[in-house]
PDB file of N, CA and C in Angstrom:
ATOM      1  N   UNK A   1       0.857  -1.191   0.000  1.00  0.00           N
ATOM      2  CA  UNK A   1       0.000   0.000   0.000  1.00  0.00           C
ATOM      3  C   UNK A   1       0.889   1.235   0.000  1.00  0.00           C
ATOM      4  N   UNK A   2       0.790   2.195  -0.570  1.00  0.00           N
ATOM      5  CA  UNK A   2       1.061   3.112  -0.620  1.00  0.00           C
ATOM      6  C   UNK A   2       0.494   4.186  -0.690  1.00  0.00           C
ATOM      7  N   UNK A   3       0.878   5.338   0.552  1.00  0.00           N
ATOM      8  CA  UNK A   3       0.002   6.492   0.583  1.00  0.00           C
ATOM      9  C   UNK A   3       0.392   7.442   0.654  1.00  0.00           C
ATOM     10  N   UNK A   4       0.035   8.802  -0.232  1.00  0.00           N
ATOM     11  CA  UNK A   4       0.175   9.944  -0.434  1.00  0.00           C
ATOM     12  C   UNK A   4      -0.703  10.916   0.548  1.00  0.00           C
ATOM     13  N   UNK A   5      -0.224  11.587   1.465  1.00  0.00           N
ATOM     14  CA  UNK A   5      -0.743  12.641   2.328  1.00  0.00           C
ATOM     15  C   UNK A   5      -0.339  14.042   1.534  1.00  0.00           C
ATOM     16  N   UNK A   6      -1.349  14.800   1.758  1.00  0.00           N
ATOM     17  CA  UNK A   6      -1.611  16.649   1.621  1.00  0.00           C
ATOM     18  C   UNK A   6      -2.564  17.111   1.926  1.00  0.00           C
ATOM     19  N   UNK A   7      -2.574  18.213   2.088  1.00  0.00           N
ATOM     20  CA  UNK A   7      -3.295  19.254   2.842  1.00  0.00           C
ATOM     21  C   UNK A   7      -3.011  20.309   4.128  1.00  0.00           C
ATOM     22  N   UNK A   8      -1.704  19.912   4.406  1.00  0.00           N
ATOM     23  CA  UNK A   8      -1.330  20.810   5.130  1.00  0.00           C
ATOM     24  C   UNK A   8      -1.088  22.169   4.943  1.00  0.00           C
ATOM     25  N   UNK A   9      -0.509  23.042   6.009  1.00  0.00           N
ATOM     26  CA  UNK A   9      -0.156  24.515   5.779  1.00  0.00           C
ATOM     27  C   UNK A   9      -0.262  25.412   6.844  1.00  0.00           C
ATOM     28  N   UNK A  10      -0.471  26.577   7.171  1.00  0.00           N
ATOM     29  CA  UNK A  10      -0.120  27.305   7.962  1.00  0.00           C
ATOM     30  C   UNK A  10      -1.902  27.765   8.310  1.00  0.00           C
ATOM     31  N   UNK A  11      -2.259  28.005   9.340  1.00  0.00           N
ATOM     32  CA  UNK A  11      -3.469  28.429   9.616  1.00  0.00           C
ATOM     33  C   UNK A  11      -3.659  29.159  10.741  1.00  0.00           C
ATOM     34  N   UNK A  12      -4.189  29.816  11.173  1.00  0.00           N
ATOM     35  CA  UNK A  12      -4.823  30.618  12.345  1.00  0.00           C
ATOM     36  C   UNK A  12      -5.579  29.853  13.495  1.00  0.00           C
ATOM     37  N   UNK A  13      -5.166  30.057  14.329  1.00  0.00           N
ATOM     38  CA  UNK A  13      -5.895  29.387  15.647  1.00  0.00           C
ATOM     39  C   UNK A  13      -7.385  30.026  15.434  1.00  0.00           C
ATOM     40  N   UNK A  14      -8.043  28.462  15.917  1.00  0.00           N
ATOM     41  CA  UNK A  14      -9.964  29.145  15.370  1.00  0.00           C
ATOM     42  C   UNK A  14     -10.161  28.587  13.731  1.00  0.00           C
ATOM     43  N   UNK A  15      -9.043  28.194  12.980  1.00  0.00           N
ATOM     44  CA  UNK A  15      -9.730  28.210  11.990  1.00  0.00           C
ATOM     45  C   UNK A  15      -9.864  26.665  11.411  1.00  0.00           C
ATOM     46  N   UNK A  16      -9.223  25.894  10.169  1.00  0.00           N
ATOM     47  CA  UNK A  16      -9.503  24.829   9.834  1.00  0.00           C
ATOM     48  C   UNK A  16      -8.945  24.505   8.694  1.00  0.00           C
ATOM     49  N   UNK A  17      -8.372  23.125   8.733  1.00  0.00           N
ATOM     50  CA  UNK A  17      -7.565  22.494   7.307  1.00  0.00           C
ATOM     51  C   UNK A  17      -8.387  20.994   7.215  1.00  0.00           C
ATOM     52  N   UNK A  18      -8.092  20.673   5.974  1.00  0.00           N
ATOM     53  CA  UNK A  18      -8.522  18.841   5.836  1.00  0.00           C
ATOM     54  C   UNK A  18      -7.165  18.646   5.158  1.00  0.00           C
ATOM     55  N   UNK A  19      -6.879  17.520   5.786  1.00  0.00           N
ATOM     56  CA  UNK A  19      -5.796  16.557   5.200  1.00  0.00           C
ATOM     57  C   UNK A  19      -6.700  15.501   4.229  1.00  0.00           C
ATOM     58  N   UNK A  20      -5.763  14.988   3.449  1.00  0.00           N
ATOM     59  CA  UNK A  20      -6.283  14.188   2.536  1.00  0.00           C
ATOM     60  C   UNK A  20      -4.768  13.140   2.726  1.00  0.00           C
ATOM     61  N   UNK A  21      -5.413  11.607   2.318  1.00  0.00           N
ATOM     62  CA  UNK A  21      -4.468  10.547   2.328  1.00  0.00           C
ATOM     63  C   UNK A  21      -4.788   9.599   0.892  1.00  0.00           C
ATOM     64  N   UNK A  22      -4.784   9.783  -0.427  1.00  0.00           N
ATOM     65  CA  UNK A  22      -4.771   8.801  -1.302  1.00  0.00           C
ATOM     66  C   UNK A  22      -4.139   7.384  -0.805  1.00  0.00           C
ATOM     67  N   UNK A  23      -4.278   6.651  -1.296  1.00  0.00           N
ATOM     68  CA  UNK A  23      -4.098   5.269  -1.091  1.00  0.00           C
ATOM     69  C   UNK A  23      -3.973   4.661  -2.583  1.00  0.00           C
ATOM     70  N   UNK A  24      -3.337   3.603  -3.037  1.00  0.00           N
ATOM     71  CA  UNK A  24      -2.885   3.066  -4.017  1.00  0.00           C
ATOM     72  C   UNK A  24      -2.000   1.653  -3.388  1.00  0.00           C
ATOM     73  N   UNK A  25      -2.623   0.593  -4.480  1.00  0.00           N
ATOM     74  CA  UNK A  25      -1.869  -0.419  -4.510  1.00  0.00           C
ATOM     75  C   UNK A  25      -2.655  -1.693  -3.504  1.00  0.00           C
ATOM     76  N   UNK A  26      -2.660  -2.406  -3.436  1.00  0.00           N
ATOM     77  CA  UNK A  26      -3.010  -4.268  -3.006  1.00  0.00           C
ATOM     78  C   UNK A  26      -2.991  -2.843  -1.083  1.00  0.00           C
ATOM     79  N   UNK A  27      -4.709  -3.533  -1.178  1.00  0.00           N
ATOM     80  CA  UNK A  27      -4.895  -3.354   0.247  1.00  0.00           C
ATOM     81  C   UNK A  27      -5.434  -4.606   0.993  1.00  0.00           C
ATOM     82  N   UNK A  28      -5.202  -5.518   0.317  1.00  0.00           N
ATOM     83  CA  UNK A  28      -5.473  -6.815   1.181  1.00  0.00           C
ATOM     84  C   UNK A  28      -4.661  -7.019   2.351  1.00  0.00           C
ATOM     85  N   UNK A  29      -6.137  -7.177   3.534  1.00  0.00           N
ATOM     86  CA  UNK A  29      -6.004  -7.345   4.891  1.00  0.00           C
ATOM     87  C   UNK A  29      -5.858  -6.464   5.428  1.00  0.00           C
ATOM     88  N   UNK A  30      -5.691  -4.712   4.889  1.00  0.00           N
ATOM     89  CA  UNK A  30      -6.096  -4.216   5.853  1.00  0.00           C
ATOM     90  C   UNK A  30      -7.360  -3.354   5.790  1.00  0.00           C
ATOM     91  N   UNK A  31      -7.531  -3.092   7.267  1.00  0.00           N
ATOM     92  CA  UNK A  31      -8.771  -2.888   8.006  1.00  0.00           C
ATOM     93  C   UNK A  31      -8.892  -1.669   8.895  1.00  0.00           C
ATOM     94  N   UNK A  32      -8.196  -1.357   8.872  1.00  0.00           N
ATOM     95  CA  UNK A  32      -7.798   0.097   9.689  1.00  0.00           C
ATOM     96  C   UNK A  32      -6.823   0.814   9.063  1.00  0.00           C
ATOM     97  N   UNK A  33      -7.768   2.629   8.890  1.00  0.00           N
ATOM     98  CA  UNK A  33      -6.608   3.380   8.686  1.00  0.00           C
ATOM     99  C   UNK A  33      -6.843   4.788   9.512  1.00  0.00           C
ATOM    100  N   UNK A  34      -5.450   5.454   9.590  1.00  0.00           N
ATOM    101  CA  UNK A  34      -5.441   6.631  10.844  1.00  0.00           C
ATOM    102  C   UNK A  34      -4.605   7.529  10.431  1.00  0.00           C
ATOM    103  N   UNK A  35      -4.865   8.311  11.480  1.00  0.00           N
ATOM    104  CA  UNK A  35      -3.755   9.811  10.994  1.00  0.00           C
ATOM    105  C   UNK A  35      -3.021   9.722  12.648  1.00  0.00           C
ATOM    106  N   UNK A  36      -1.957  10.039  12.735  1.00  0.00           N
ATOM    107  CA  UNK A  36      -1.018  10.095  13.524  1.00  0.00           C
ATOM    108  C   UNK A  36      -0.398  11.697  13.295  1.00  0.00           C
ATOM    109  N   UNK A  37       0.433  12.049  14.436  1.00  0.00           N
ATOM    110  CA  UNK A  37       1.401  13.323  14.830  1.00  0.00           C
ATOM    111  C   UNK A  37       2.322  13.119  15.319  1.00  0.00           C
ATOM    112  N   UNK A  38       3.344  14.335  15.243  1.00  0.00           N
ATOM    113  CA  UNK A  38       4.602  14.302  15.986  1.00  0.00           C
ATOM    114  C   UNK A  38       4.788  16.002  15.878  1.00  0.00           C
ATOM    115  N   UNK A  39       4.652  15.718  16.786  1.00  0.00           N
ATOM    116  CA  UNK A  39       4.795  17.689  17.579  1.00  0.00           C
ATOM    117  C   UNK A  39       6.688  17.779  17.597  1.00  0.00           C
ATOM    118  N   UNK A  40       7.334  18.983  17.521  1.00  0.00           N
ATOM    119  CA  UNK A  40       8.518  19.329  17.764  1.00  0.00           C
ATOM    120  C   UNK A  40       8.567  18.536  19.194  1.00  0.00           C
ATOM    121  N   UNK A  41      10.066  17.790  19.516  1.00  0.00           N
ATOM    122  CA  UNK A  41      10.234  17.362  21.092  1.00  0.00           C
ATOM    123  C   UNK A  41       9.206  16.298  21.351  1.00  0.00           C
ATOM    124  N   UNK A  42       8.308  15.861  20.685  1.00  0.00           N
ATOM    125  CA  UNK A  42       7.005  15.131  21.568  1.00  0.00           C
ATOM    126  C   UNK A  42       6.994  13.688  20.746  1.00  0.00           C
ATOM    127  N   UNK A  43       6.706  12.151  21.214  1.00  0.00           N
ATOM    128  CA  UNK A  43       6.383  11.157  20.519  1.00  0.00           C
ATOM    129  C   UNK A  43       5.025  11.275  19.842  1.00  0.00           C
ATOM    130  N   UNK A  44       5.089  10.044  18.292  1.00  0.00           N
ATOM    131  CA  UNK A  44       4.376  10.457  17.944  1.00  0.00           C
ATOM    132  C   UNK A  44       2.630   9.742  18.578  1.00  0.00           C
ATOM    133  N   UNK A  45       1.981  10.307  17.926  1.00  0.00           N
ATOM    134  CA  UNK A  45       0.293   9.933  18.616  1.00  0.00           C
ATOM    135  C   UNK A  45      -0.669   9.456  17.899  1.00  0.00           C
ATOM    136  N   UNK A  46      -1.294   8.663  18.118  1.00  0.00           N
ATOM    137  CA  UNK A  46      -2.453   8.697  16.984  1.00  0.00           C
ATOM    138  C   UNK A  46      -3.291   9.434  17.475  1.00  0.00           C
ATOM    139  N   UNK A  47      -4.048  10.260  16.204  1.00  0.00           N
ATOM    140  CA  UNK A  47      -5.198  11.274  15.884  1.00  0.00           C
ATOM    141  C   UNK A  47      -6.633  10.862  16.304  1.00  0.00           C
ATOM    142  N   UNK A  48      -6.822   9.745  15.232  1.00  0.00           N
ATOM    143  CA  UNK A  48      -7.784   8.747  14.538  1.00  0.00           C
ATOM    144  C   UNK A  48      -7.493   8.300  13.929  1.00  0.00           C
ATOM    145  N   UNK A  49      -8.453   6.897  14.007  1.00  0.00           N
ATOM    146  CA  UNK A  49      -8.557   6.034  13.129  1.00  0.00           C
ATOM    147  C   UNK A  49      -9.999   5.543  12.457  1.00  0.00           C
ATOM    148  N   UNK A  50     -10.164   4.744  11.841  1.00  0.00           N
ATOM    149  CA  UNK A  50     -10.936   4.045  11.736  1.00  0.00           C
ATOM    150  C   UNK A  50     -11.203   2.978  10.928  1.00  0.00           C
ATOM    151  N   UNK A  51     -12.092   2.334  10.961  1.00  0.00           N
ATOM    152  CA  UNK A  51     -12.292   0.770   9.683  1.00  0.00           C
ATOM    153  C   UNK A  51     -13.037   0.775   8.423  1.00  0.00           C
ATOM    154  N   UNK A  52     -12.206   0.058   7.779  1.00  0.00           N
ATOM    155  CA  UNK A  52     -12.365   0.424   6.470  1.00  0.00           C
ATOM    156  C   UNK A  52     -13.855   0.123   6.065  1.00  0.00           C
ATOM    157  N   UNK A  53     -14.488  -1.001   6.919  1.00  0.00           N
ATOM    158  CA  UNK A  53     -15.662  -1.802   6.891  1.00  0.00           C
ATOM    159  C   UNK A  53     -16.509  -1.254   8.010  1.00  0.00           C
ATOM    160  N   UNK A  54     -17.523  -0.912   7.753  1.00  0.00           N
ATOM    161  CA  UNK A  54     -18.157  -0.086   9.139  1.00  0.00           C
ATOM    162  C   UNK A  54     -18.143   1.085   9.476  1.00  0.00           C
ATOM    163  N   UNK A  55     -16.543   1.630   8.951  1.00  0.00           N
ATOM    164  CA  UNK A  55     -16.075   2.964   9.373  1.00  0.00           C
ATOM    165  C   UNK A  55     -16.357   3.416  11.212  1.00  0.00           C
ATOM    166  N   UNK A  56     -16.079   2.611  11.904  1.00  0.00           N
ATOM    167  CA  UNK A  56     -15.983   2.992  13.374  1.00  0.00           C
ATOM    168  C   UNK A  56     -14.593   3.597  13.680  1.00  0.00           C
ATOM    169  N   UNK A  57     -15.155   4.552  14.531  1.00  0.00           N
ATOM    170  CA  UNK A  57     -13.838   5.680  14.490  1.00  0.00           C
ATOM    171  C   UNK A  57     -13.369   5.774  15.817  1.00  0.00           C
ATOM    172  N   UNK A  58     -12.576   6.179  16.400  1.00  0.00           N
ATOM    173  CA  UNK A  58     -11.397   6.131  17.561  1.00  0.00           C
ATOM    174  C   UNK A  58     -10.690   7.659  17.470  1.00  0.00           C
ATOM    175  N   UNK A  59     -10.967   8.248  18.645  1.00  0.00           N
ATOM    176  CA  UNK A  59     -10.232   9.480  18.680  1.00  0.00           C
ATOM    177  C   UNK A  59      -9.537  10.000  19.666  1.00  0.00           C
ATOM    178  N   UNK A  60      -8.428  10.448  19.407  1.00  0.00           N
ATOM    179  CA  UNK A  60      -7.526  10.947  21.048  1.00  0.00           C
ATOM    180  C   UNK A  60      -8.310  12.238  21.578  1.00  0.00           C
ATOM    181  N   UNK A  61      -8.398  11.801  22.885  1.00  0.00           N
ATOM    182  CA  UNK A  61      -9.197  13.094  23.685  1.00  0.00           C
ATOM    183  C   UNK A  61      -8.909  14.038  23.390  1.00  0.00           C
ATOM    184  N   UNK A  62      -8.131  14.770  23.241  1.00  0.00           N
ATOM    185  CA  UNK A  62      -7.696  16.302  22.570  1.00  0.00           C
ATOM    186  C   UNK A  62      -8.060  16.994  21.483  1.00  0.00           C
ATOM    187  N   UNK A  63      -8.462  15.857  20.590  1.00  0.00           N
ATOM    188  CA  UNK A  63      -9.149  16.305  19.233  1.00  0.00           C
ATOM    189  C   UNK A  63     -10.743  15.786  19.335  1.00  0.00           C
ATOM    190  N   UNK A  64     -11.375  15.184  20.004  1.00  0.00           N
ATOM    191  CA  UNK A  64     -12.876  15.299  20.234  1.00  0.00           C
ATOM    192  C   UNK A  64     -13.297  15.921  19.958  1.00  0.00           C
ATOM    193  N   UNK A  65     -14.217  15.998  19.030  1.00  0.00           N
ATOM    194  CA  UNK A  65     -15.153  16.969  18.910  1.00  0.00           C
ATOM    195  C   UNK A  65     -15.068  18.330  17.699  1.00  0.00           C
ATOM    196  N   UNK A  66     -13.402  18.157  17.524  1.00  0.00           N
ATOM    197  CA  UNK A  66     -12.980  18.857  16.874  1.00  0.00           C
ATOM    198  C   UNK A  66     -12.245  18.296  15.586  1.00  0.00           C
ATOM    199  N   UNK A  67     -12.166  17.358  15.287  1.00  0.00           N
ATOM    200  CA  UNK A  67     -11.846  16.739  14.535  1.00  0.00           C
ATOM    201  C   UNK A  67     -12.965  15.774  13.800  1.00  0.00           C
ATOM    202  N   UNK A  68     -12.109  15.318  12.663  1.00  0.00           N
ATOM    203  CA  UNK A  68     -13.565  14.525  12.058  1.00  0.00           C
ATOM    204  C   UNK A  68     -12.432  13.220  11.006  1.00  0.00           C
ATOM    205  N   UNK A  69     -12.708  11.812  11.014  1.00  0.00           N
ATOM    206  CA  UNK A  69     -12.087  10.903  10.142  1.00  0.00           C
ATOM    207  C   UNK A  69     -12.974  10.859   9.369  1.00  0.00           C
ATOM    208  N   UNK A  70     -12.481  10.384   8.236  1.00  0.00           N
ATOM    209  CA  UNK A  70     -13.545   9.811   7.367  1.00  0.00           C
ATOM    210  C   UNK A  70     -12.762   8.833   5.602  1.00  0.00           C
ATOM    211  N   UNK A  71     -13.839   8.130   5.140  1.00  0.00           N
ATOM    212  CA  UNK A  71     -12.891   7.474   4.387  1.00  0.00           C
ATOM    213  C   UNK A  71     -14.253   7.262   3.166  1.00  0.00           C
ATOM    214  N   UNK A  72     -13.428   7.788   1.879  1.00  0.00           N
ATOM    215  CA  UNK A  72     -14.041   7.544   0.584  1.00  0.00           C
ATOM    216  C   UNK A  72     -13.952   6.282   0.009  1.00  0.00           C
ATOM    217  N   UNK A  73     -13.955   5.373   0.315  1.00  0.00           N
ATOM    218  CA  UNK A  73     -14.016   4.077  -0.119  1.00  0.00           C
ATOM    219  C   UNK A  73     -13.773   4.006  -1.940  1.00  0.00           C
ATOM    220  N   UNK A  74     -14.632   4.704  -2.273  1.00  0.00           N
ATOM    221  CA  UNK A  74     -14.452   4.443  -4.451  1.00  0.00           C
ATOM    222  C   UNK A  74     -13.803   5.348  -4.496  1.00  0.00           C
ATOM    223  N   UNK A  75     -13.076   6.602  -3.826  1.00  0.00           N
ATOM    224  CA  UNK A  75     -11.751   7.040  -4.389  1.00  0.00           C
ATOM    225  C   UNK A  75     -10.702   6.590  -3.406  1.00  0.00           C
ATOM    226  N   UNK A  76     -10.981   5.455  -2.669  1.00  0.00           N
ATOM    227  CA  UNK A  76      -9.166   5.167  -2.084  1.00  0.00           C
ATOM    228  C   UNK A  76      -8.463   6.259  -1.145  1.00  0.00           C
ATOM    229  N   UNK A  77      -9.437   7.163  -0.542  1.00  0.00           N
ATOM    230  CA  UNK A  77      -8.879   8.387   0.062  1.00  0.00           C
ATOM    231  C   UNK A  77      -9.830   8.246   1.343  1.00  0.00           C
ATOM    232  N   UNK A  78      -8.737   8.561   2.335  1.00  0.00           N
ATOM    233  CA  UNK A  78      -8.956   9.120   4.260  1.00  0.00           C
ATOM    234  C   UNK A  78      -8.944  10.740   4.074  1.00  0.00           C
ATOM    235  N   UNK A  79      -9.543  11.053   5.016  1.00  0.00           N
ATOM    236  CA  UNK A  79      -9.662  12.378   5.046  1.00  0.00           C
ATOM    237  C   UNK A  79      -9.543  12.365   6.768  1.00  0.00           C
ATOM    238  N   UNK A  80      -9.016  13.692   7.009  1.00  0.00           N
ATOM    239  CA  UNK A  80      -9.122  14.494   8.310  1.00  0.00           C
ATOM    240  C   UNK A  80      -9.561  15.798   8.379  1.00  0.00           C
ATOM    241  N   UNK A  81     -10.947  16.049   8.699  1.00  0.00           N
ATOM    242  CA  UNK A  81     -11.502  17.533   8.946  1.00  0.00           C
ATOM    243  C   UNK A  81     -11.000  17.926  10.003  1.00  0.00           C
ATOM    244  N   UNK A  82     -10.254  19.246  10.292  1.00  0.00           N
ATOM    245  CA  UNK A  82      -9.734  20.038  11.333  1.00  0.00           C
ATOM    246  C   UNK A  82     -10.077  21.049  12.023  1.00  0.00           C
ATOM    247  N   UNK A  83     -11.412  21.052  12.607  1.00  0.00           N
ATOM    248  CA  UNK A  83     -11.953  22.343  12.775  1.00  0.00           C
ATOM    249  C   UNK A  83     -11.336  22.691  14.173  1.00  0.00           C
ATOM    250  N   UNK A  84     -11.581  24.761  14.514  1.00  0.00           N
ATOM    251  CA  UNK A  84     -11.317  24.965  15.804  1.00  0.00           C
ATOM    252  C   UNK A  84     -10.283  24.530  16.076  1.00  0.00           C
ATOM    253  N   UNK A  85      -8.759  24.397  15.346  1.00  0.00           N
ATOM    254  CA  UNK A  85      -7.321  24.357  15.557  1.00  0.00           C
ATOM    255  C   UNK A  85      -7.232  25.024  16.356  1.00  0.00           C
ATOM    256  N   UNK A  86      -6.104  25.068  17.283  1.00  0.00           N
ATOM    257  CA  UNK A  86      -4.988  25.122  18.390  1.00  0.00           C
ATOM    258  C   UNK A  86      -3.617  25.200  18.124  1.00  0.00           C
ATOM    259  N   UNK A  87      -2.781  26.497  18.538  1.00  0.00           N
ATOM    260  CA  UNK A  87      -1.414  26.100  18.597  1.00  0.00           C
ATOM    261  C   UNK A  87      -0.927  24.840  18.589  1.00  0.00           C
ATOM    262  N   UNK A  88      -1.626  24.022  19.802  1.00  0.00           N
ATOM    263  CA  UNK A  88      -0.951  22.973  20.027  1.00  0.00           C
ATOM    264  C   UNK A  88      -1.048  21.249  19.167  1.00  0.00           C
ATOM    265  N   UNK A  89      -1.999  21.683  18.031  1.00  0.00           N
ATOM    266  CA  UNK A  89      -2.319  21.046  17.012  1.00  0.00           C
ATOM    267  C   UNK A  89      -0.573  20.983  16.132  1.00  0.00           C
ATOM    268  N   UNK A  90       0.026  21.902  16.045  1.00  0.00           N
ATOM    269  CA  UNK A  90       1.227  22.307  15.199  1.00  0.00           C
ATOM    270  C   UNK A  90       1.353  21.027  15.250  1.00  0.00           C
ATOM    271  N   UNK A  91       1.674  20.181  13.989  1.00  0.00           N
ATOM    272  CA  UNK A  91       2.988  18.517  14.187  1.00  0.00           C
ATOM    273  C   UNK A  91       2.722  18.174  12.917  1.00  0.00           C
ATOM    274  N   UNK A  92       3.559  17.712  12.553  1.00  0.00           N
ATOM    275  CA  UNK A  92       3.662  16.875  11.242  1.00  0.00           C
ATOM    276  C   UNK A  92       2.695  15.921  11.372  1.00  0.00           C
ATOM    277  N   UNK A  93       1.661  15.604  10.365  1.00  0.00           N
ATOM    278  CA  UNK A  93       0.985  14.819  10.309  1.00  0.00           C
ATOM    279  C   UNK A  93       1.264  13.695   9.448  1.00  0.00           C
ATOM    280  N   UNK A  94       0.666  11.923   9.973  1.00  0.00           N
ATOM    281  CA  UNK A  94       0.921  11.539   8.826  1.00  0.00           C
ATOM    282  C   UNK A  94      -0.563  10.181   8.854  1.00  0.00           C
ATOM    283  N   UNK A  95      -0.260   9.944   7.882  1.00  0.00           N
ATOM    284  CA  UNK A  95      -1.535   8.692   7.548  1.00  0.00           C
ATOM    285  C   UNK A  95      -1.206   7.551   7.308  1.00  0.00           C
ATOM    286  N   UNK A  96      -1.804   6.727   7.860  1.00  0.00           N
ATOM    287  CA  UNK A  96      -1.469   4.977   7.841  1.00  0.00           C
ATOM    288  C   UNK A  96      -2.719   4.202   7.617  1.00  0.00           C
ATOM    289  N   UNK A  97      -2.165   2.812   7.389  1.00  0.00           N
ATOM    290  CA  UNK A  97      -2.974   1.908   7.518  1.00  0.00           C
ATOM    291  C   UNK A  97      -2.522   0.545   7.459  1.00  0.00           C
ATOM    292  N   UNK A  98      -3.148  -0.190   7.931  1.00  0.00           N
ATOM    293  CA  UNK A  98      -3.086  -1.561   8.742  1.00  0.00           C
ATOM    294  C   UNK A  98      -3.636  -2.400   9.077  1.00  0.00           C
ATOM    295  N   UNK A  99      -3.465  -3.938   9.491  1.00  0.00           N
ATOM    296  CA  UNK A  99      -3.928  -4.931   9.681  1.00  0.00           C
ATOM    297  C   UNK A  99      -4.709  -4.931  10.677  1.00  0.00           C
ATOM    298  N   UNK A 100      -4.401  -4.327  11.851  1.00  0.00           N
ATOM    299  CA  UNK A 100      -4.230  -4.078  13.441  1.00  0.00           C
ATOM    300  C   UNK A 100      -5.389  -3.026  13.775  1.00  0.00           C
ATOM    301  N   UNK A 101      -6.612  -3.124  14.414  1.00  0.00           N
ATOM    302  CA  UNK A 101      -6.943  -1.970  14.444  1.00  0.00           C
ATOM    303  C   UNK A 101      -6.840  -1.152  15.944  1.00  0.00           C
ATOM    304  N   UNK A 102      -5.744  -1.934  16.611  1.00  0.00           N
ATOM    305  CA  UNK A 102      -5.009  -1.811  17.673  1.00  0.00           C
ATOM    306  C   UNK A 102      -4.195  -0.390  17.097  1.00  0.00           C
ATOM    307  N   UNK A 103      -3.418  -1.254  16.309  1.00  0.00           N
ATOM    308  CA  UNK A 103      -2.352  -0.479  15.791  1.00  0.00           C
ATOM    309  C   UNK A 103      -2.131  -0.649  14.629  1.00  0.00           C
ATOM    310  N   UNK A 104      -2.849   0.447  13.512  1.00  0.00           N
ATOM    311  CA  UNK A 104      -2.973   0.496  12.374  1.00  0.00           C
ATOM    312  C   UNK A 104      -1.432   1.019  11.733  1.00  0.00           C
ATOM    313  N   UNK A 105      -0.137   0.439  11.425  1.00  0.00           N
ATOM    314  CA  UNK A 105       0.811   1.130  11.576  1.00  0.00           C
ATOM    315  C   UNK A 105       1.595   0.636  10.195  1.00  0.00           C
ATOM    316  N   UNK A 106       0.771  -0.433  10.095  1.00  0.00           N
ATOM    317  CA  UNK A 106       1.723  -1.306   8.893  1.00  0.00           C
ATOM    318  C   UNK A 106       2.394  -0.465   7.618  1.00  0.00           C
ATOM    319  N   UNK A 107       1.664   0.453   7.434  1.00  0.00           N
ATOM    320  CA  UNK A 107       1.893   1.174   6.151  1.00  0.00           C
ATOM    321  C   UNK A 107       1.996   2.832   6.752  1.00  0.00           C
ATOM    322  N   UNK A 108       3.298   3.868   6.304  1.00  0.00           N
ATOM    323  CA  UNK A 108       2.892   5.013   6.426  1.00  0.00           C
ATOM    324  C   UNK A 108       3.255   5.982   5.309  1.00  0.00           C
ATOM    325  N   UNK A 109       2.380   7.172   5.174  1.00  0.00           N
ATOM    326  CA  UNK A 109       2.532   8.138   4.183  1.00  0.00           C
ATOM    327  C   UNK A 109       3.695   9.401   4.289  1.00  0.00           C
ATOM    328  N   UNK A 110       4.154   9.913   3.922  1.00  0.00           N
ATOM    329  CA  UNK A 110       4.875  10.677   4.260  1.00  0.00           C
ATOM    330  C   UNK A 110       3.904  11.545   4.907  1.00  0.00           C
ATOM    331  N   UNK A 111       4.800  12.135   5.665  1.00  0.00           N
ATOM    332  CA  UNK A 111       3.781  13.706   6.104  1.00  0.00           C
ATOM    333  C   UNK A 111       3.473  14.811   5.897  1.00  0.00           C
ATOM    334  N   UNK A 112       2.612  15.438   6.067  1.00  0.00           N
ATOM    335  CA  UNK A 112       2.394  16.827   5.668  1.00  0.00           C
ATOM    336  C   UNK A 112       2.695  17.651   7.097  1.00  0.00           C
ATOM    337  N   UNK A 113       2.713  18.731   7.394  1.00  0.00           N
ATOM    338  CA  UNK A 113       3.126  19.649   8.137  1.00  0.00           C
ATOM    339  C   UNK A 113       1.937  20.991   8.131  1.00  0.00           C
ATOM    340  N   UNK A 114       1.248  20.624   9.317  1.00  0.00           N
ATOM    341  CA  UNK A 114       0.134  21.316  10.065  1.00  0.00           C
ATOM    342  C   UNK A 114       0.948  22.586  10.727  1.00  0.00           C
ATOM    343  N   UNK A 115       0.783  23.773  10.818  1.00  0.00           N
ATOM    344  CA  UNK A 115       1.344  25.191  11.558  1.00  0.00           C
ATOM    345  C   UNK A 115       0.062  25.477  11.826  1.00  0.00           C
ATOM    346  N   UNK A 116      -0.408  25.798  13.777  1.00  0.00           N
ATOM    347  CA  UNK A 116      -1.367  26.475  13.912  1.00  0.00           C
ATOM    348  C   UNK A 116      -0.701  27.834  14.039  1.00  0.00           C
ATOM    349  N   UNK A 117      -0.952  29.123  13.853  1.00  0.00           N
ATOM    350  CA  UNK A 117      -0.391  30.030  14.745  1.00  0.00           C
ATOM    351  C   UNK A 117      -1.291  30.804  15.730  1.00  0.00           C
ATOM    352  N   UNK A 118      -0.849  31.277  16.725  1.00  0.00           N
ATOM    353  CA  UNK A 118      -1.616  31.907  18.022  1.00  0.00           C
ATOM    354  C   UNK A 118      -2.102  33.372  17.481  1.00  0.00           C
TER     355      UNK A 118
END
């Protein structure tokens, strides 16, 4: 599998980006895919996730409510809606997917690079 992440960029605290994750290539067996971070200094985290079948979603407390997964199935593309950003949103983002819906990790995209500013 192979995946292409964009949508990043520089934004204003209060405001909002969507990441996008194309996907390409033999996705047999997996079942979960997610967006992950890595803040300057900080390990990285998962965002969300969710299944490819069902689409049940999983979210780190910090982005509740404010965030949104989602997955186009006939175009092969994850999405991340970003509303109501935070400084502390700033981190390289990236997108995966996987066997595991533990740990969707098997496959990752390069990242794009989220800037909230204050």
């Amino acid at each position: 599998v192979q995946l292409q992440a964009s949508g990043g960029g520089l934004v204003q605290a209060g405001g909002s980006l969507r990441l996008s994750c194309a996907a390409s290539g033999s996705a047999l067996g997996i079942n979960t895919m997610g967006w992950y971070r890595q803040a300057p200094g900080k390990q990285r985290e998962l965002v969300a996730k969710v299944t490819t079948a069902g689409g049940m979603t999983n979210y780190a407390d910090s982005v509740k409510g404010r965030f949104t997964i989602s997955r186009d199935n006939a175009r092969n593309t994850l999405y991340l809606q970003m509303n109501s950003l935070k400084p502390e949103d700033t981190a390289v983002y990236y997108c995966t997917a996987g066997t595991s819906y533990f740990r969707p990790t098997d496959y990752w995209g390069q990242g794009t690079l989220v800037t909230v500013s204050s």
